[in-house]
N, C-alpha and C. Protein backbone atom coordinates (compact mmCIF):
# COMPACT_ATOMS: atom_id res chain seq x y z
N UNK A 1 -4.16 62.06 -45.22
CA UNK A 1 -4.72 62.79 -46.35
C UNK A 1 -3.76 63.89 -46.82
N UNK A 2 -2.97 64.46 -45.88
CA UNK A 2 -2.10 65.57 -46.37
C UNK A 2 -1.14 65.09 -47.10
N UNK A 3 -0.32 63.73 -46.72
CA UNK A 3 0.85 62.97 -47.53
C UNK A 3 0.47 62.77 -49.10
N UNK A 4 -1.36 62.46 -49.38
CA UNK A 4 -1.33 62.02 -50.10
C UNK A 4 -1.86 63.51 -50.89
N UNK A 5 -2.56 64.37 -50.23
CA UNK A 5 -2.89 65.53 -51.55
C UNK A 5 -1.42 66.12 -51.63
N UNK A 6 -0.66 66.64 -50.94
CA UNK A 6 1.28 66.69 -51.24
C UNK A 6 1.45 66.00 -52.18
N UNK A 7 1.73 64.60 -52.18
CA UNK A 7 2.44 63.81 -53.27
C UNK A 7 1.69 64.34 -54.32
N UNK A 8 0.21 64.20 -54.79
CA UNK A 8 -0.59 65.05 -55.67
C UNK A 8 -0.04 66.01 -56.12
N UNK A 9 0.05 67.13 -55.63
CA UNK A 9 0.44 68.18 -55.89
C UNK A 9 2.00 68.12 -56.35
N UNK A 10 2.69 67.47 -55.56
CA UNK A 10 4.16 67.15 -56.23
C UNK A 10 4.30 66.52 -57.56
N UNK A 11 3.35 65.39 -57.64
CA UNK A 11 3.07 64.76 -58.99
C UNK A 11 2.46 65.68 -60.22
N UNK A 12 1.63 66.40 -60.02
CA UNK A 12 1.37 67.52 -60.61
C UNK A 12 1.99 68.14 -61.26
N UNK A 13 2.79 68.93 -60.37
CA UNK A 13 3.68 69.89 -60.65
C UNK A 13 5.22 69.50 -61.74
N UNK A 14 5.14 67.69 -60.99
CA UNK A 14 6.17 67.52 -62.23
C UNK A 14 5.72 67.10 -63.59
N UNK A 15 4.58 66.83 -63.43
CA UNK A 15 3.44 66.28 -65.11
C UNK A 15 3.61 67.79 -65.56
N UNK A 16 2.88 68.52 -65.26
CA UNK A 16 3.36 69.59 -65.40
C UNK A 16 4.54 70.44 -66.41
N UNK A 17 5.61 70.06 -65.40
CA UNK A 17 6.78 71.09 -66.49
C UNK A 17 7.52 69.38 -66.89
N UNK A 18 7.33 68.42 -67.09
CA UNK A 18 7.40 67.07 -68.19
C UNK A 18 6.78 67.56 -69.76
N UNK A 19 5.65 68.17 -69.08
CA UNK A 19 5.02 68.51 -70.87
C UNK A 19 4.40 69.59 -71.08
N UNK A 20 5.06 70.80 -70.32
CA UNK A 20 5.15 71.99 -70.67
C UNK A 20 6.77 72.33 -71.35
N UNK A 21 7.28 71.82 -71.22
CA UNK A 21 9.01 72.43 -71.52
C UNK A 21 10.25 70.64 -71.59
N UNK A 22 9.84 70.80 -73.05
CA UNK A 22 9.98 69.62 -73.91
C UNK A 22 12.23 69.58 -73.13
N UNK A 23 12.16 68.49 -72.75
CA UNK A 23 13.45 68.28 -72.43
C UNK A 23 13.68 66.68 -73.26
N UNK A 24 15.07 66.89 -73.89
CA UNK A 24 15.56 65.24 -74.45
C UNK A 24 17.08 65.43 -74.51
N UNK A 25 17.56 64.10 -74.61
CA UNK A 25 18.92 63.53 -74.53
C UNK A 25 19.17 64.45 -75.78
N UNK A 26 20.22 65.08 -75.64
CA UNK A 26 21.27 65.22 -77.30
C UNK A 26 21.65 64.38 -78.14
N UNK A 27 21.14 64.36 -79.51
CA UNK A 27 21.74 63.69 -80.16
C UNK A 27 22.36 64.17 -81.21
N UNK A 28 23.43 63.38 -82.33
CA UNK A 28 24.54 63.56 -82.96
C UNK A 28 23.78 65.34 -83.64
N UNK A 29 22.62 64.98 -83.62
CA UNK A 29 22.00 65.95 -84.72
C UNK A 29 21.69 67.35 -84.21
N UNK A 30 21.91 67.53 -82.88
CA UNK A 30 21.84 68.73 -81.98
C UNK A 30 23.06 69.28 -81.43
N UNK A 31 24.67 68.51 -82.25
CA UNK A 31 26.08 68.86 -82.11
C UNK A 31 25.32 70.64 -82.70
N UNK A 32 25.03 70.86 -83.77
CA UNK A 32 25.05 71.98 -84.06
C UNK A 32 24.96 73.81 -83.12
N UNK A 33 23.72 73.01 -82.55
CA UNK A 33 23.12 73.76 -81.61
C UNK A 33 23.96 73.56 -80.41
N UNK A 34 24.13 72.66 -79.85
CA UNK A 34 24.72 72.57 -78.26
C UNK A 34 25.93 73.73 -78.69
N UNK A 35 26.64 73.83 -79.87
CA UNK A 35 27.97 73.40 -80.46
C UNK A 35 27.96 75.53 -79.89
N UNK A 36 26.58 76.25 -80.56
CA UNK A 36 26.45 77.35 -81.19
C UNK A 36 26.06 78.27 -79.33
N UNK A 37 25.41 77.45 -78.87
CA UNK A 37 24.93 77.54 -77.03
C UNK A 37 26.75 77.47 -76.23
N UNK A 38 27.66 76.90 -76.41
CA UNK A 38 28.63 76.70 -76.17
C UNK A 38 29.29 78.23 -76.56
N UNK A 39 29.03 78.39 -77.91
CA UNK A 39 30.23 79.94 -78.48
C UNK A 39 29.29 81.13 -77.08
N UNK A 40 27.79 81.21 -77.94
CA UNK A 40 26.87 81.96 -76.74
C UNK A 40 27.81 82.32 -75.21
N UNK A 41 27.46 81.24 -75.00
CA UNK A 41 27.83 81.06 -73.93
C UNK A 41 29.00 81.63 -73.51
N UNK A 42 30.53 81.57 -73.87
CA UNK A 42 31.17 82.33 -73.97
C UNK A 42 31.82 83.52 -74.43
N UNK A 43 30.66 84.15 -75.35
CA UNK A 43 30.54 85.53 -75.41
C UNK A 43 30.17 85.80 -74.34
N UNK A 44 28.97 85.70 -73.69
CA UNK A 44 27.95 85.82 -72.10
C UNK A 44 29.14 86.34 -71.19
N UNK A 45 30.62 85.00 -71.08
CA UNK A 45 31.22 85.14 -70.30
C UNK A 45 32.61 85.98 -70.46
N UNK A 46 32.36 86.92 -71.59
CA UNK A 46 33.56 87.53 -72.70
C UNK A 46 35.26 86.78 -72.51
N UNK A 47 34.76 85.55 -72.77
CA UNK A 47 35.94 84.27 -73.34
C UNK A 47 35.61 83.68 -74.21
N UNK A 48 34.94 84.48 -75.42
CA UNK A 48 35.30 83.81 -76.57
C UNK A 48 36.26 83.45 -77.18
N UNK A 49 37.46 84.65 -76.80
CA UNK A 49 38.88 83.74 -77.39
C UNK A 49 39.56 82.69 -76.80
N UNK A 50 38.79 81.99 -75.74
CA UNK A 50 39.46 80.53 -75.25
C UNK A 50 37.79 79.72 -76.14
N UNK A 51 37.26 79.85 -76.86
CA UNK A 51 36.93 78.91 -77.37
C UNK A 51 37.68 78.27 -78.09
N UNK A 52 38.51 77.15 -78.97
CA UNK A 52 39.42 76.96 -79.53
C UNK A 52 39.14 75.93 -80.65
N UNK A 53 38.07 74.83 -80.35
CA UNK A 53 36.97 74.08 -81.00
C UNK A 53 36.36 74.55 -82.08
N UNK A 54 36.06 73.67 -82.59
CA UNK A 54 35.09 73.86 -83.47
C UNK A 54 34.07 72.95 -83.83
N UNK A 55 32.91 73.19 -85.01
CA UNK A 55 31.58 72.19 -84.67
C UNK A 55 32.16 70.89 -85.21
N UNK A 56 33.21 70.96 -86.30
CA UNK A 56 33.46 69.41 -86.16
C UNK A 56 34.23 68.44 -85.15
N UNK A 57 35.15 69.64 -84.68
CA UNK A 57 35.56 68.26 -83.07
C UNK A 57 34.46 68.35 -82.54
N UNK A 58 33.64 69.28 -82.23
CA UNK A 58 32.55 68.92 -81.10
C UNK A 58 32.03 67.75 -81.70
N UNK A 59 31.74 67.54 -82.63
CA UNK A 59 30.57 66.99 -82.77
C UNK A 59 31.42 65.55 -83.23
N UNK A 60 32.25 65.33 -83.44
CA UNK A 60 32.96 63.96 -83.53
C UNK A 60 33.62 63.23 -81.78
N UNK A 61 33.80 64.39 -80.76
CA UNK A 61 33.87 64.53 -79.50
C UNK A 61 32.31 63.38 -79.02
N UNK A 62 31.29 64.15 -79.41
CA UNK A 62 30.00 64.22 -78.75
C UNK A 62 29.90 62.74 -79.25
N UNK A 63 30.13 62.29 -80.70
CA UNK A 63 29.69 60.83 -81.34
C UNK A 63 31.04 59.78 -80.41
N UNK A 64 31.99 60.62 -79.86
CA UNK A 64 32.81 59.70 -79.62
C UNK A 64 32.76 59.02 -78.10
N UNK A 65 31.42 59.71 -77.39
CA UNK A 65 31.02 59.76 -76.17
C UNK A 65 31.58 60.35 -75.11
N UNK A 66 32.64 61.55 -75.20
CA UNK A 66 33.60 61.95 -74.88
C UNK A 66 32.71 62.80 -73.76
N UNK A 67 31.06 63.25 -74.23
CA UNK A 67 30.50 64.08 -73.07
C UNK A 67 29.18 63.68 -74.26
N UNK A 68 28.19 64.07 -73.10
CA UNK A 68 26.76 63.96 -73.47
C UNK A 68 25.94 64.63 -73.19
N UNK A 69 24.61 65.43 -73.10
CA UNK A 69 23.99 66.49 -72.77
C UNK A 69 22.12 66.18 -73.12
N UNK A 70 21.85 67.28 -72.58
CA UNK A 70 20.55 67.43 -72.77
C UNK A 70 20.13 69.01 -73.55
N UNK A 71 19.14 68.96 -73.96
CA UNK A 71 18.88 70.27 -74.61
C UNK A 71 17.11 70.57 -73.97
N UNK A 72 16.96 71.74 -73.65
CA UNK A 72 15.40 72.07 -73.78
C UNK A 72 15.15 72.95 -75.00
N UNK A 73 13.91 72.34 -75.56
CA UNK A 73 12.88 73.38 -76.57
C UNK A 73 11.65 74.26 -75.73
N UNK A 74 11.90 75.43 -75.76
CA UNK A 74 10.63 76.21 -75.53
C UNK A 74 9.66 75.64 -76.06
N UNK A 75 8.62 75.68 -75.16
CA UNK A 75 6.78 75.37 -75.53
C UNK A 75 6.37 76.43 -76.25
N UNK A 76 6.31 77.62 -76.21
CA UNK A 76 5.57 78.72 -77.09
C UNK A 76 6.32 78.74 -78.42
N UNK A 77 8.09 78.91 -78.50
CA UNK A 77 8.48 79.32 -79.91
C UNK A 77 9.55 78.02 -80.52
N UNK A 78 8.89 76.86 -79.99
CA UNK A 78 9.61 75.86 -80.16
C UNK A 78 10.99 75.77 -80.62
N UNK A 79 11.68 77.09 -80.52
CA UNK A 79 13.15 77.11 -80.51
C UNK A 79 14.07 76.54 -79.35
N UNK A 80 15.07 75.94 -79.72
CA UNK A 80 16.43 76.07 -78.81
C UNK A 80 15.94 76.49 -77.66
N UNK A 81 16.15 76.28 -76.26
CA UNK A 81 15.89 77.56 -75.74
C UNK A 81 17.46 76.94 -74.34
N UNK A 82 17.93 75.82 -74.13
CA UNK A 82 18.74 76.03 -73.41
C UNK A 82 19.67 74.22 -73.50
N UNK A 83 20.85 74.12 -72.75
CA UNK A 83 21.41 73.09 -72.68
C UNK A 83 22.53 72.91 -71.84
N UNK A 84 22.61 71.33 -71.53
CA UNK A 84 23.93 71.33 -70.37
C UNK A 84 24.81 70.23 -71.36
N UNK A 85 26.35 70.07 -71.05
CA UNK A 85 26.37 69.28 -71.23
C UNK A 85 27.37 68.89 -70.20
N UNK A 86 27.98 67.84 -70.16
CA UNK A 86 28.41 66.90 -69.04
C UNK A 86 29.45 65.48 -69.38
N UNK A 87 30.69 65.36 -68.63
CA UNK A 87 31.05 64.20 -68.95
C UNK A 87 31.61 63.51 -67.40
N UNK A 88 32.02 62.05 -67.69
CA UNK A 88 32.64 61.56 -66.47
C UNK A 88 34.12 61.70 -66.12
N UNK A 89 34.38 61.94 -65.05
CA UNK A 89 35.68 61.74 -64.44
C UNK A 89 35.53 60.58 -63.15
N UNK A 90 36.94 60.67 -63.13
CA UNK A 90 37.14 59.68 -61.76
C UNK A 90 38.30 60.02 -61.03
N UNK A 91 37.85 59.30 -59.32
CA UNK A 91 38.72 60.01 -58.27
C UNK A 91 39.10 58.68 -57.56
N UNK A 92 40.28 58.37 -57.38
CA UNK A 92 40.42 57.15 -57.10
C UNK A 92 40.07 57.05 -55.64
N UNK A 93 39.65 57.87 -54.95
CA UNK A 93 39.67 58.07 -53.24
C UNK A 93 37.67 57.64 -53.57
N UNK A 94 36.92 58.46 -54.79
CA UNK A 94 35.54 58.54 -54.60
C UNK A 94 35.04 57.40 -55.26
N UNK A 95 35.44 57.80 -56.42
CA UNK A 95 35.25 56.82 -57.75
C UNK A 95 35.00 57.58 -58.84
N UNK A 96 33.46 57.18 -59.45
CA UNK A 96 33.20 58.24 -60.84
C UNK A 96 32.19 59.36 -60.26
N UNK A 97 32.78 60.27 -60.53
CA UNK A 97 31.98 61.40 -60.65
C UNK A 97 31.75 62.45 -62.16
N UNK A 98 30.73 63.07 -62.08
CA UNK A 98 30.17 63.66 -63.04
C UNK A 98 30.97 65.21 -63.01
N UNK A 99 31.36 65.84 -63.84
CA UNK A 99 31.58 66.70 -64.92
C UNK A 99 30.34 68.07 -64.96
N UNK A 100 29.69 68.74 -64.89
CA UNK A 100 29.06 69.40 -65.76
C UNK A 100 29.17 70.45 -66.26
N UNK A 101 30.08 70.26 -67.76
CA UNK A 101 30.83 70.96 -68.28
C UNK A 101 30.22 73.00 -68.65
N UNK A 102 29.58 72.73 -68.85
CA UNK A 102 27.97 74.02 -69.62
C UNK A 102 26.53 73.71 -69.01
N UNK A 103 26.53 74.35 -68.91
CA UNK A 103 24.56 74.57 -68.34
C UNK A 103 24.54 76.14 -68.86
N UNK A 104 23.24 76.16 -69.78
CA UNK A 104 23.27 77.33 -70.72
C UNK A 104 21.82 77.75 -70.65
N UNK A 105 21.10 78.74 -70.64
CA UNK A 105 19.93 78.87 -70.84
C UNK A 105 20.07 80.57 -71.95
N UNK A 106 19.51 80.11 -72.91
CA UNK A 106 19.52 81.82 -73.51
C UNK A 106 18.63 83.26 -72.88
N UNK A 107 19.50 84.19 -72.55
CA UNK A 107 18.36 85.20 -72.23
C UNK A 107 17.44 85.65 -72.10
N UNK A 108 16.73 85.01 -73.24
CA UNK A 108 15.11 84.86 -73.45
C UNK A 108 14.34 84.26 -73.05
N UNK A 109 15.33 83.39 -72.26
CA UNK A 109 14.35 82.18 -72.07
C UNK A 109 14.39 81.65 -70.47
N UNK A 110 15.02 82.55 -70.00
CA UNK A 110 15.27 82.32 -68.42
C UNK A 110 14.75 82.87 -67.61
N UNK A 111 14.05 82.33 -66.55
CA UNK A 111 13.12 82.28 -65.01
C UNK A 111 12.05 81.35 -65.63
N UNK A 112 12.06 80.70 -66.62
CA UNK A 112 10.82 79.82 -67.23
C UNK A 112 11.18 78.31 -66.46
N UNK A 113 12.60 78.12 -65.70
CA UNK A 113 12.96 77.28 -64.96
C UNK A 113 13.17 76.07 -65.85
N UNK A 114 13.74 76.63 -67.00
CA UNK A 114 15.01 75.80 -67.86
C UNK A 114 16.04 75.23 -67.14
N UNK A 115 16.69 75.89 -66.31
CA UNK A 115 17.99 75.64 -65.93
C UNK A 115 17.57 74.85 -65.34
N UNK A 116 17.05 74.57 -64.17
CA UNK A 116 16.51 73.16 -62.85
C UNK A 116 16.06 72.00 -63.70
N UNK A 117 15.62 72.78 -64.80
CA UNK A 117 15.10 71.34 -65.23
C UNK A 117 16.23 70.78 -66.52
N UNK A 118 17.05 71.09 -66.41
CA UNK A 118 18.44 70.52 -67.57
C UNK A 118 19.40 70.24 -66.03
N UNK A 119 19.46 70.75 -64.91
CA UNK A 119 20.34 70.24 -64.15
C UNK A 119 19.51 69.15 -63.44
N UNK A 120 18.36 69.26 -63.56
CA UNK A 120 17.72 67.96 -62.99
C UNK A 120 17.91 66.56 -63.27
N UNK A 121 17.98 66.98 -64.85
CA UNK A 121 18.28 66.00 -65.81
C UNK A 121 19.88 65.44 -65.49
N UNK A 122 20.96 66.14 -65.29
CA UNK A 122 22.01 65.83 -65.09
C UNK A 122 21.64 64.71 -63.76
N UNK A 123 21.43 65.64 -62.96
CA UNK A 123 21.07 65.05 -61.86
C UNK A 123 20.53 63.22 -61.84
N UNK A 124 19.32 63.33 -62.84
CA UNK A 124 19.05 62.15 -62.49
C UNK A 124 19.81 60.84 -63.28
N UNK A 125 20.49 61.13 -64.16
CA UNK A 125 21.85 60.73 -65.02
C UNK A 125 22.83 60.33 -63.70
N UNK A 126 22.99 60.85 -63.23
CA UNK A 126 24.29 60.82 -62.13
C UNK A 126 23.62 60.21 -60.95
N UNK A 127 22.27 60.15 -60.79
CA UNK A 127 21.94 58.66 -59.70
C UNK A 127 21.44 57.53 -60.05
N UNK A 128 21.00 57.72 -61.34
CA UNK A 128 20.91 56.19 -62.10
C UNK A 128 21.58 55.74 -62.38
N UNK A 129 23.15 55.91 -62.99
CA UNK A 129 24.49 55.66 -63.13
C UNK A 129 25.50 55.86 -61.51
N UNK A 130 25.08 56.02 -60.44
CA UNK A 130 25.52 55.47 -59.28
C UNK A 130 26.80 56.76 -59.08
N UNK A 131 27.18 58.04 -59.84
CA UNK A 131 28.28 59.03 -59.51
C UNK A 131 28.33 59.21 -57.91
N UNK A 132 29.27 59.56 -57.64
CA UNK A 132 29.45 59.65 -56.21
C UNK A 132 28.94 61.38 -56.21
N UNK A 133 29.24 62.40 -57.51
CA UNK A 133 29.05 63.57 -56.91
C UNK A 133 28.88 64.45 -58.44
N UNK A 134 28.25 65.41 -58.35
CA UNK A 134 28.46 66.65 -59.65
C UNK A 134 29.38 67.75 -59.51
N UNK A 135 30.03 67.79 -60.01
CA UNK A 135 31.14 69.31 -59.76
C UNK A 135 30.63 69.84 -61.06
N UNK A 136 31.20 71.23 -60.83
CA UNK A 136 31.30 72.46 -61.73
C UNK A 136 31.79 73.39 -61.62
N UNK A 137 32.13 74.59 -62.40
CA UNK A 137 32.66 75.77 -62.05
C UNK A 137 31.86 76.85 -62.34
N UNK A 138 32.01 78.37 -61.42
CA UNK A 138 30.91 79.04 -61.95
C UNK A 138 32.03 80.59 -61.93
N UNK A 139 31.88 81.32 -63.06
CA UNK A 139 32.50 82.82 -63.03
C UNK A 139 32.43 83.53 -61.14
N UNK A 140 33.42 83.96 -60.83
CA UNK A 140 32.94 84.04 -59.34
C UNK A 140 32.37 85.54 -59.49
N UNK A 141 31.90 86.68 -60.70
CA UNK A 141 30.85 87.54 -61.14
C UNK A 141 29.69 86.89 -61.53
N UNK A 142 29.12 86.03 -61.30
CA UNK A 142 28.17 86.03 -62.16
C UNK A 142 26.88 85.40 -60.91
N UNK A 143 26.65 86.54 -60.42
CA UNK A 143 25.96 86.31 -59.12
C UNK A 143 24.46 85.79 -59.51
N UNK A 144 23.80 85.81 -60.74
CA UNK A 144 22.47 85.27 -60.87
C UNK A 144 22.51 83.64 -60.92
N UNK A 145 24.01 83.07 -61.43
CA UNK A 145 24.11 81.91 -61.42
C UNK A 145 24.74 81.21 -59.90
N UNK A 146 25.37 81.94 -59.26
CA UNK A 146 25.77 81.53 -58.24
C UNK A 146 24.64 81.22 -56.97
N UNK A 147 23.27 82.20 -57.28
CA UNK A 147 22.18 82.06 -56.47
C UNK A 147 21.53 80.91 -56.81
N UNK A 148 21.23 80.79 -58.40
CA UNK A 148 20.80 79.47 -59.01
C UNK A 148 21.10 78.50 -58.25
N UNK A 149 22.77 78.08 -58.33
CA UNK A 149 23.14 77.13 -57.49
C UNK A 149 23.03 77.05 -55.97
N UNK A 150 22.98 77.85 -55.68
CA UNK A 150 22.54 77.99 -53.90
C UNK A 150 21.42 77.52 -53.59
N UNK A 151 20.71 77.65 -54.39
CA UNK A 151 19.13 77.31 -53.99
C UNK A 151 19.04 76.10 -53.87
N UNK A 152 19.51 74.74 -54.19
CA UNK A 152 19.79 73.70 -54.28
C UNK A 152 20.25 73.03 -53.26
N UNK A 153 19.70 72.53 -52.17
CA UNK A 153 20.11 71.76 -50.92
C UNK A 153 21.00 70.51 -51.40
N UNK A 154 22.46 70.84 -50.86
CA UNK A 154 23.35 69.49 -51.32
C UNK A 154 24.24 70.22 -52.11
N UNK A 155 24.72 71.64 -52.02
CA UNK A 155 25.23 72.20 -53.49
C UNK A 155 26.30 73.15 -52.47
N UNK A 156 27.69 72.60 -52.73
CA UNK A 156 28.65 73.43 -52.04
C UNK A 156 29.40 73.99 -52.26
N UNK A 157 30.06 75.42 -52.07
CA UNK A 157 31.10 75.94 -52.49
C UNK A 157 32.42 75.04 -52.44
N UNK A 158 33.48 74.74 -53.29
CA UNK A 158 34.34 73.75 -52.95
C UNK A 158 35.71 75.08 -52.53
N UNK A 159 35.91 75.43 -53.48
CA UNK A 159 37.14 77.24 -53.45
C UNK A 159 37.24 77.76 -54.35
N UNK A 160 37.96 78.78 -54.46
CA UNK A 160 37.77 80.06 -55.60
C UNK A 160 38.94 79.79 -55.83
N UNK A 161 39.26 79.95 -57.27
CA UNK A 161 40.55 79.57 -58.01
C UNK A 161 40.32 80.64 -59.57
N UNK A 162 41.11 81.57 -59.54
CA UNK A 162 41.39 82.59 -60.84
C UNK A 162 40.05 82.76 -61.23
N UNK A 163 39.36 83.14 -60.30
CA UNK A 163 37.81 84.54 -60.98
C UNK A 163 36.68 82.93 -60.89
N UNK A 164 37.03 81.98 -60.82
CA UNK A 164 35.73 80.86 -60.98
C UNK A 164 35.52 80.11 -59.36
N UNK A 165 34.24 79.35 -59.10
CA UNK A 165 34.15 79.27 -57.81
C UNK A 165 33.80 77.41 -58.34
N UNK A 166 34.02 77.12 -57.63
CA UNK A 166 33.93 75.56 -58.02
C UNK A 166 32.85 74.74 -57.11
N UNK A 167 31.78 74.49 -57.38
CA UNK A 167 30.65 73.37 -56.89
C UNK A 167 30.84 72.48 -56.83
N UNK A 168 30.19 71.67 -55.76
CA UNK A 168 29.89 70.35 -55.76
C UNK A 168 28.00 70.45 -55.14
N UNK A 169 27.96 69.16 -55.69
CA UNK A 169 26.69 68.70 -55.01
C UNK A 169 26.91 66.83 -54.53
N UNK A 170 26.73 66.55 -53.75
CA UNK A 170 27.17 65.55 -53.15
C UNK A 170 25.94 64.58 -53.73
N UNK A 171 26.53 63.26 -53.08
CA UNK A 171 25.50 62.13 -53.30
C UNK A 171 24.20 62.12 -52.72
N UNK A 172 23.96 62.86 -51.38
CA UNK A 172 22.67 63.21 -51.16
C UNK A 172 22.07 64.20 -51.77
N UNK A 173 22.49 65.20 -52.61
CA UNK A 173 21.70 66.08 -53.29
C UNK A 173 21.20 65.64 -54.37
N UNK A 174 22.30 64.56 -54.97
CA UNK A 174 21.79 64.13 -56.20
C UNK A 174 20.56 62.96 -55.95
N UNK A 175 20.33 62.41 -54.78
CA UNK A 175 19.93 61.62 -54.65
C UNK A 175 18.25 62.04 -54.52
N UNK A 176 18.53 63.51 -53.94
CA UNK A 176 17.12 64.65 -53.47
C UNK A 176 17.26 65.52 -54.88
N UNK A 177 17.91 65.57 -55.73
CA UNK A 177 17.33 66.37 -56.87
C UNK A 177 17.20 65.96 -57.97
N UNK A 178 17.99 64.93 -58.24
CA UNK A 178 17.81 63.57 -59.47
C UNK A 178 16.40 62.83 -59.41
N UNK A 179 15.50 62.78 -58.39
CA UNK A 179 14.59 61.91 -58.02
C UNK A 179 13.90 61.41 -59.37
């Protein structure tokens, strides 16, 4: 009885934030926004002057399948409210592994547990498509995101290289957080 009111409650909880906090694939028509979460984003990290892009490579990039993403809409102000995006690489020792280039949540809109649920999404992208692993890099200041990622069983420091700290999450994490 406990396995099954658990699973309940697990099932719940993901019905739950499924259709409380509207998550979907990016499409050509959300280059704008991902495009504008991207500049954000590196103001956040005061490197806006290595942005170098602009919305029309992004967005001829994004049609060219070059990387792909997800976006969440807030439930209350049905705005924007966060996005990752992500592409593949390969390791000839692993094979393909995943990329995740941005994971963004706006100010406003964070502890609403945006972020878990756009890296979830990566996540389950990268075990339905068989990746051996997710990497990323994170500012090695930016300690609210570095806890983010900690919290995550399967999620490892790889080394610190010029101010950024580099993640992985292995095939069993993705396998326990992609579910």
């Amino acid at each position: 009885l406990k396995i099954h009111l658990g699973f309940f409650f697990v099932l719940t909880f993901l019905l739950a934030i499924a259709f409380s906090m509207p998550l979907r694939a990016a499409t050509r028509d959300d280059a704008p926004i991902l495009f504008q979460m991207v500049v954000e984003l590196a103001a956040f990290e005061k490197m806006e002057s290595e942005v170098v892009s602009n919305l029309e490579r992004f967005t001829q990039d994004f049609e060219d399948g070059r990387f792909r993403g997800f976006i969440v809409i807030d439930d209350e102000t049905e705005k924007p409210s966060g996005m990752v995006v992500f592409s593949y690489r390969y390791d000839c020792w692993k094979g393909k592994f995943m990329y995740m280039n941005e994971l963004f949540v706006r100010p406003e809109y964070r502890y609403k547990k945006y972020g878990k649920l756009l890296w979830a999404a990566v996540a389950k992208v990268a075990k339905d498509e068989d990746a051996c692993e997710i990497v990323w890099r994170v500012l090695d200041w930016n300690q609210n995101a570095i806890r983010f990622y900690q919290s995550v069983k399967g999620v490892s420091e790889t080394k610190n290289d010029s101010g950024f700290l580099s993640y992985k999450m292995t095939r069993e994490g993705i396998e326990q957080f992609g579910a």
